[in-house]
C-alpha atoms as a PDB file:
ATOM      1  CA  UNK A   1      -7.602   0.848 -20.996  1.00  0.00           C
ATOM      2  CA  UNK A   2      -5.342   2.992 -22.095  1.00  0.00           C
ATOM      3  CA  UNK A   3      -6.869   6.342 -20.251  1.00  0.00           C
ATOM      4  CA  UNK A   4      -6.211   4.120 -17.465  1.00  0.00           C
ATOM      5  CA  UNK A   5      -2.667   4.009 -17.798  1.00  0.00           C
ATOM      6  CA  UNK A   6      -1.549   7.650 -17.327  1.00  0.00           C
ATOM      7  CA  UNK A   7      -3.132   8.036 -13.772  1.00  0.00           C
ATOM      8  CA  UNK A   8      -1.206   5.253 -12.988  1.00  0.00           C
ATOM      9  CA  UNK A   9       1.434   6.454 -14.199  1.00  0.00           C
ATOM     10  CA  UNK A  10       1.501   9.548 -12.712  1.00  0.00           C
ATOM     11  CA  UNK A  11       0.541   8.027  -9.184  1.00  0.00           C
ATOM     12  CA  UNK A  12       3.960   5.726  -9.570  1.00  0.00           C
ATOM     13  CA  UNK A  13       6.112   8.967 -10.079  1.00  0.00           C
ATOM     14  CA  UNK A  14       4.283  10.939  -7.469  1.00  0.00           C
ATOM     15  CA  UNK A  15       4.738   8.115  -5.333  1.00  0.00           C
ATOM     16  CA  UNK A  16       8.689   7.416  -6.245  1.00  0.00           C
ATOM     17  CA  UNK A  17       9.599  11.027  -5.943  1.00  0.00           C
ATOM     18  CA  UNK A  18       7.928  11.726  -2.935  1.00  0.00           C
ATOM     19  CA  UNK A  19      10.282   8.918  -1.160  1.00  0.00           C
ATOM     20  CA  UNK A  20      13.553  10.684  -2.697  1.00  0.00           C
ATOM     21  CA  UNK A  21      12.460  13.897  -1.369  1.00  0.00           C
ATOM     22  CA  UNK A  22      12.110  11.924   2.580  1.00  0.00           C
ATOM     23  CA  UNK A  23      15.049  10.061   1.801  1.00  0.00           C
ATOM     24  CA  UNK A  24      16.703  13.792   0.970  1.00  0.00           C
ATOM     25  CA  UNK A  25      15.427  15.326   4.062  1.00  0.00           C
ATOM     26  CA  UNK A  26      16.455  12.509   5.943  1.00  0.00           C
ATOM     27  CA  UNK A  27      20.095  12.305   4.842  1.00  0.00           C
ATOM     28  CA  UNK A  28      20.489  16.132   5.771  1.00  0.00           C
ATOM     29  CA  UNK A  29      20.263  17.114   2.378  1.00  0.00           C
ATOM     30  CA  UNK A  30      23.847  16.562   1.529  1.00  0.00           C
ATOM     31  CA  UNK A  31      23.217  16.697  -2.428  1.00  0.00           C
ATOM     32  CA  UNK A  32      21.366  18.218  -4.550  1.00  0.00           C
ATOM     33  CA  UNK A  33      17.432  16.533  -4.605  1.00  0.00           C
ATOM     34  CA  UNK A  34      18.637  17.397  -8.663  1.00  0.00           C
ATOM     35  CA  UNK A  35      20.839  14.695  -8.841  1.00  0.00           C
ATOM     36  CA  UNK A  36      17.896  11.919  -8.888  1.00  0.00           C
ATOM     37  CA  UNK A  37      15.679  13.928 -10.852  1.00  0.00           C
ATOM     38  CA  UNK A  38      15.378  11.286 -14.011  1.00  0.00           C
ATOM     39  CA  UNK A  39      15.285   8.754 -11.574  1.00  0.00           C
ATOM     40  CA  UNK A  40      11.633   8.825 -10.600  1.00  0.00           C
ATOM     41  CA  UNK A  41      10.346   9.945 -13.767  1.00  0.00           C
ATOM     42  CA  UNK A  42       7.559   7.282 -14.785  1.00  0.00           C
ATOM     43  CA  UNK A  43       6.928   6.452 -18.541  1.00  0.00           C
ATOM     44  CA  UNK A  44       4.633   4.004 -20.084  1.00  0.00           C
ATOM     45  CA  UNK A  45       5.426   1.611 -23.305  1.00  0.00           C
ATOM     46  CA  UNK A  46       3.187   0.575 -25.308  1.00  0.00           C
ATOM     47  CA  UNK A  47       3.024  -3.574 -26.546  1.00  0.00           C
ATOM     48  CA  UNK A  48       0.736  -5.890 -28.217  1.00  0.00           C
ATOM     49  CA  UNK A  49      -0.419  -7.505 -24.631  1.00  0.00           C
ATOM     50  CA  UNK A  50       0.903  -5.123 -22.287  1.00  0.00           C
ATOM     51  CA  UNK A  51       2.136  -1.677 -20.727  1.00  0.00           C
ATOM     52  CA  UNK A  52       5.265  -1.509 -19.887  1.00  0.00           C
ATOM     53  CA  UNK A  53       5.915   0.637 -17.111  1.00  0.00           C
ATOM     54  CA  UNK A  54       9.242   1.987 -16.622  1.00  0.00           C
ATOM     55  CA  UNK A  55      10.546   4.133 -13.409  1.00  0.00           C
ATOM     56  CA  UNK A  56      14.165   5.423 -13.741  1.00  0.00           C
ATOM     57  CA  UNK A  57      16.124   3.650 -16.557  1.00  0.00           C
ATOM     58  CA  UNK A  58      14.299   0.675 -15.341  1.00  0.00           C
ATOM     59  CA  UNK A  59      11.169  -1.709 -16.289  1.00  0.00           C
ATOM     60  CA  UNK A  60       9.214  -2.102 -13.119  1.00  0.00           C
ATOM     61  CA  UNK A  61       5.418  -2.877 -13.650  1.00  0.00           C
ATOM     62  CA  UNK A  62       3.742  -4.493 -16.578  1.00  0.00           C
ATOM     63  CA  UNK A  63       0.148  -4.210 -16.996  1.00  0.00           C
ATOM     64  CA  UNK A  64      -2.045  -6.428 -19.259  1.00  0.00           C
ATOM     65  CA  UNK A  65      -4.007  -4.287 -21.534  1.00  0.00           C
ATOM     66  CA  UNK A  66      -6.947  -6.584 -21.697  1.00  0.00           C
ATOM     67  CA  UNK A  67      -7.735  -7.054 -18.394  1.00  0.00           C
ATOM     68  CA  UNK A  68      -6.028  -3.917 -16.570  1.00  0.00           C
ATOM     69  CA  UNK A  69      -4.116  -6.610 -14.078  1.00  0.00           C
ATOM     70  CA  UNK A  70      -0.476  -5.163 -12.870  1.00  0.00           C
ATOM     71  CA  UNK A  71       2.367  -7.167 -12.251  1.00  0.00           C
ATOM     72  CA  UNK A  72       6.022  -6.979 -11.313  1.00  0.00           C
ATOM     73  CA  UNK A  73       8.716  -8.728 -13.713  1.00  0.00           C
ATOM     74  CA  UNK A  74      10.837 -11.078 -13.889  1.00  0.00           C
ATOM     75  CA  UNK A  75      13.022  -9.383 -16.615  1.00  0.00           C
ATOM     76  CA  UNK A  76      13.017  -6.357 -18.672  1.00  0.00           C
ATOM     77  CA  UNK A  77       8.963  -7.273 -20.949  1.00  0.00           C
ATOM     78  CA  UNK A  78       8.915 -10.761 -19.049  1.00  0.00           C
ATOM     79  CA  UNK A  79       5.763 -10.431 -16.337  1.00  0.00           C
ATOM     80  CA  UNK A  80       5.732 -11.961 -12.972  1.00  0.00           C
ATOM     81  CA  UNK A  81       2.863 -13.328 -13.114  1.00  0.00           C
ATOM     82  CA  UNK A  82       3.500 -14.401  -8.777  1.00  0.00           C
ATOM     83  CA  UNK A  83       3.755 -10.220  -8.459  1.00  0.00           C
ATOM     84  CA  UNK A  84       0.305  -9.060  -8.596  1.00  0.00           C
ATOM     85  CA  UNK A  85      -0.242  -5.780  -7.795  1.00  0.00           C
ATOM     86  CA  UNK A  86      -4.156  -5.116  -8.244  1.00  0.00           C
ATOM     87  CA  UNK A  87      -5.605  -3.796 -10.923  1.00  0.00           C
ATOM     88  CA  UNK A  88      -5.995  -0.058 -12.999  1.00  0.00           C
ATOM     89  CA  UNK A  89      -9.015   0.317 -10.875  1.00  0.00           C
ATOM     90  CA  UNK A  90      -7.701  -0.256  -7.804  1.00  0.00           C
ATOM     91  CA  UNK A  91      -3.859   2.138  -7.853  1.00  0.00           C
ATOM     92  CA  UNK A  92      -5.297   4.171  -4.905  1.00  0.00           C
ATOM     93  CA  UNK A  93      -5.167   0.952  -2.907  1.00  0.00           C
ATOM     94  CA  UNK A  94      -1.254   0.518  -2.635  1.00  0.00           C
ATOM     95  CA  UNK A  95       1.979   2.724  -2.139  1.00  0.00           C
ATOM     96  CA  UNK A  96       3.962   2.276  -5.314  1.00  0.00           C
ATOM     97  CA  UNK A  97       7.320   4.259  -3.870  1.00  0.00           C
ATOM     98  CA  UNK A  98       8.987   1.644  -2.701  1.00  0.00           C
ATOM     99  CA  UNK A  99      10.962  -1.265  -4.860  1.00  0.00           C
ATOM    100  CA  UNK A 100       7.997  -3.063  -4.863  1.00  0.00           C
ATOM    101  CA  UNK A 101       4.334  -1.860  -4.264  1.00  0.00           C
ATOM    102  CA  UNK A 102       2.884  -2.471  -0.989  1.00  0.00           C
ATOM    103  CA  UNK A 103      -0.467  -2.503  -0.086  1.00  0.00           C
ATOM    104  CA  UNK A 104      -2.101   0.236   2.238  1.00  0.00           C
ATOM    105  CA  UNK A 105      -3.750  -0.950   5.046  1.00  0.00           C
ATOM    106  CA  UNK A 106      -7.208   0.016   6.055  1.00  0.00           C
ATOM    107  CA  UNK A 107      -8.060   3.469   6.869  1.00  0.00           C
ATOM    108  CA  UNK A 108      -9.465   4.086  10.069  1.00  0.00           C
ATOM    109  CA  UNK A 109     -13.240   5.301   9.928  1.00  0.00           C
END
């Protein structure tokens, strides 16, 4: 499981700083991209029952080492359990740079 968790995590930063760098170009780039830099950095901590995974200064996901599940919270180590956001097999399935994850629609054949 926990090989599982640094593609994820890596996908969630891609993901989050790809939006600040649209959200940059789209404001004109009146600021330095710089000044969000730690803002979209991803890092994972490790509990008994599950990941936490933290984007910013902030908790965000939570994934459930025994069965891979991802979740939003409710509060900072509290899951959501009504937040389900697939599984560690299935990241590649959803855009993660929003506030919440969203799931991509099918691709055209």
């Amino acid at each position: 499981m926990i090989e599982k968790l640094e593609p994820f995590r890596v996908l969630v930063e891609a993901h989050t700083k790809a939006r600040f760098v649209a959200d940059w170009e789209r404001d004109n780039r009146r600021y330095p991209l710089e000044v969000h830099a730690n803002a979209w950095l991803c890092k994972i901590k490790m509990g008994r029952k599950y990941a936490n995974v933290d984007v910013g200064q902030s908790g965000k996901y939570m994934v459930e080492l025994d069965t891979g599940n991802i979740y939003g919270i409710k509060a900072y180590g509290v899951i959501h359990r009504r937040h389900f956001y697939g599984t560690l097999d299935t990241i590649h399935e959803w855009n993660w740079s929003d506030y919440t994850a969203r799931k991509l629609g099918k691709m055209a054949a």
